[in-house]
N, C-alpha and C. Protein backbone atom coordinates (compact mmCIF):
# COMPACT_ATOMS: atom_id res chain seq x y z
N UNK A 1 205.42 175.60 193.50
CA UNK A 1 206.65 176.33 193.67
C UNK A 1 206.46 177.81 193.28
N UNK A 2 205.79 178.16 192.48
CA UNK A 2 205.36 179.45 192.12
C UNK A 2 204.25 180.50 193.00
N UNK A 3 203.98 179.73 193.83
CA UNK A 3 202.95 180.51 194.80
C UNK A 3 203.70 180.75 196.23
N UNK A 4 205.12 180.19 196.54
CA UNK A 4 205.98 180.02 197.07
C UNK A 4 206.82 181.16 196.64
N UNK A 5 207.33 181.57 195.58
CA UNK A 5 208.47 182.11 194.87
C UNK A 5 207.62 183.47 195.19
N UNK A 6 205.85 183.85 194.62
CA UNK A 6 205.25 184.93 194.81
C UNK A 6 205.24 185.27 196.11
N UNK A 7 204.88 184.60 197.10
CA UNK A 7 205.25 184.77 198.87
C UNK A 7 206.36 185.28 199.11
N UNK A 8 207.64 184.65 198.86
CA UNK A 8 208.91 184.91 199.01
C UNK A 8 209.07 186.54 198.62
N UNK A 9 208.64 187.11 197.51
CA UNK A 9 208.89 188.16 197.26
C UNK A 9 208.06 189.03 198.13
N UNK A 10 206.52 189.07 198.11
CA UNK A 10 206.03 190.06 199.27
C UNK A 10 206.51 190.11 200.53
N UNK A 11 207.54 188.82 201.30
CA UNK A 11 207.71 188.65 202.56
C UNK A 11 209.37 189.85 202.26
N UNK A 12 209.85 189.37 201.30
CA UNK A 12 210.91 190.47 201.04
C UNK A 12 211.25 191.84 200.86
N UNK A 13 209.80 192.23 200.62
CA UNK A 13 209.48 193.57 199.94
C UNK A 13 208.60 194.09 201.01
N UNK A 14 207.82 193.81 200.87
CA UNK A 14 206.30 194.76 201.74
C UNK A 14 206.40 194.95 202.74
N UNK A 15 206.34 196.27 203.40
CA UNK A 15 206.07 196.63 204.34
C UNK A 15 205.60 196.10 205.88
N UNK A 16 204.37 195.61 205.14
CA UNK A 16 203.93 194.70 206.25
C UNK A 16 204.57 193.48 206.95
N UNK A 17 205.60 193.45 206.08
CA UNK A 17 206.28 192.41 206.92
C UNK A 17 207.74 192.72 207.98
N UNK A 18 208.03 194.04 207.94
CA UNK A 18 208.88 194.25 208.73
C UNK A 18 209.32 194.14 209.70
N UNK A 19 208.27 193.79 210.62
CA UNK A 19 208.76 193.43 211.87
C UNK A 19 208.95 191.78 211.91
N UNK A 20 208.33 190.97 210.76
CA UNK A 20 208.59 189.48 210.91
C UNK A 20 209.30 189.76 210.06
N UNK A 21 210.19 190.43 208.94
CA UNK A 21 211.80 189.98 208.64
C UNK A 21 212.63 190.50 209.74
N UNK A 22 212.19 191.45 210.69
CA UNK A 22 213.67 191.82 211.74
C UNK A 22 213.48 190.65 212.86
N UNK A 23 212.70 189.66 212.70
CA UNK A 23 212.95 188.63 213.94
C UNK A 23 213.15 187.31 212.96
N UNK A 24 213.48 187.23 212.08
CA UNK A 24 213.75 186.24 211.48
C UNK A 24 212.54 184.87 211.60
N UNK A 25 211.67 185.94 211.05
CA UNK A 25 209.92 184.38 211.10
C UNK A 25 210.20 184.42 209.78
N UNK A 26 208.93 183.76 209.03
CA UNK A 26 208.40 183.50 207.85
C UNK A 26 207.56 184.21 207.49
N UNK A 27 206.36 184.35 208.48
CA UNK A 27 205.54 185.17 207.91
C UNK A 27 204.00 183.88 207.67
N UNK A 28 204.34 183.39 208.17
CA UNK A 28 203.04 181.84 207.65
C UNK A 28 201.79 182.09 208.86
N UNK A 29 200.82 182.02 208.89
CA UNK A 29 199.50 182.09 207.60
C UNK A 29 199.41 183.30 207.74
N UNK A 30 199.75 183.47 206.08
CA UNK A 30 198.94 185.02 205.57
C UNK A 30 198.05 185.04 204.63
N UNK A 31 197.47 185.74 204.23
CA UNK A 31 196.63 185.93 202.82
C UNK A 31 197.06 187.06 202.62
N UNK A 32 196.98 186.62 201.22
CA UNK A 32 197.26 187.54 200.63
C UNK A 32 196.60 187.88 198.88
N UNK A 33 195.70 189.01 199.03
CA UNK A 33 194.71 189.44 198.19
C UNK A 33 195.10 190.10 197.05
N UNK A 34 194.59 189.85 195.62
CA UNK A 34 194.71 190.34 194.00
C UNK A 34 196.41 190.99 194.04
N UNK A 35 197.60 190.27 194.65
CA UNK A 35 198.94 189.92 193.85
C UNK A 35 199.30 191.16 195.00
N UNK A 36 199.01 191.01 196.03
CA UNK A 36 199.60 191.72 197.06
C UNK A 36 198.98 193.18 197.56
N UNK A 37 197.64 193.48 197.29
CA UNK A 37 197.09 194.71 196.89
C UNK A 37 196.62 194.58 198.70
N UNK A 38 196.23 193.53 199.05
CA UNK A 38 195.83 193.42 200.68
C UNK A 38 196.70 192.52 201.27
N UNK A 39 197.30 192.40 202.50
CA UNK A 39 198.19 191.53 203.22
C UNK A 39 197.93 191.43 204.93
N UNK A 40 197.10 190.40 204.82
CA UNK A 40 196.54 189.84 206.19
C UNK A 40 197.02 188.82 206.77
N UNK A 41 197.89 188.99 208.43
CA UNK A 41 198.34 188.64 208.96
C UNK A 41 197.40 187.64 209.84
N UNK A 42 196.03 188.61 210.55
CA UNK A 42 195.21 187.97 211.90
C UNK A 42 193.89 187.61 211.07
N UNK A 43 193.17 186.84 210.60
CA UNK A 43 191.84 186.43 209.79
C UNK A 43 190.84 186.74 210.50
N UNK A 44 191.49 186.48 212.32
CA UNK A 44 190.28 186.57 213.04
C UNK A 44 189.86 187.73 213.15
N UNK A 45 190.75 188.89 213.00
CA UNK A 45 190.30 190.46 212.78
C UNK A 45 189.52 191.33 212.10
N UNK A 46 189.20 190.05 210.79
CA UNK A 46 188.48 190.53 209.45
C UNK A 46 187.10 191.14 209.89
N UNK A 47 186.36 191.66 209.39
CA UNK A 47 185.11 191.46 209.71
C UNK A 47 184.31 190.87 208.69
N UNK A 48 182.91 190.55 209.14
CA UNK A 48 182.36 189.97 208.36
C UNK A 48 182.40 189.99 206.59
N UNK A 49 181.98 191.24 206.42
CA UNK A 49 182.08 191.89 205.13
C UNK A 49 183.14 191.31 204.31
N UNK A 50 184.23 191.31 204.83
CA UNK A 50 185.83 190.96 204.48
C UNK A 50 186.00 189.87 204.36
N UNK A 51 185.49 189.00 205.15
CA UNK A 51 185.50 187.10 205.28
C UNK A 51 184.32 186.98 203.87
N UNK A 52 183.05 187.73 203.97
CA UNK A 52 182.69 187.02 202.68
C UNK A 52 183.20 187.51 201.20
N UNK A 53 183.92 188.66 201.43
CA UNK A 53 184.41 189.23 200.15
C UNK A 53 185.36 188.10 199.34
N UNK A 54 186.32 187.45 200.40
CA UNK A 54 187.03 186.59 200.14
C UNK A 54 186.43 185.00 199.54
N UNK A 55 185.40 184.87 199.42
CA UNK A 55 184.50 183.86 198.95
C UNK A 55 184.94 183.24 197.66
């Protein structure tokens, strides 16, 4: 419930989500990196570097 409650707030707040709060989505699958510092929508976009950083 707490990793839920932390979601809830970046989907409320951040930027990046503006165009999925003006259509009324969720926002599901995101990652989201060290308490909101990175916020990735497409995984498949990452590049390599980025996919193993996340290790």
């Amino acid at each position: 419930m707490g990793s839920l409650k932390r979601f809830l707030v970046y989907r409320d707040t951040a930027p990046e989500y503006e165009e999925i709060r003006g259509k009324e989505r969720v926002g599901i699958p995101v990652l989201v990196i060290n308490n909101g510092e990175k916020i990735i929508f497409d995984i498949e976009n990452l590049s390599a570097e980025e996919l193993e950083s996340l290790k």
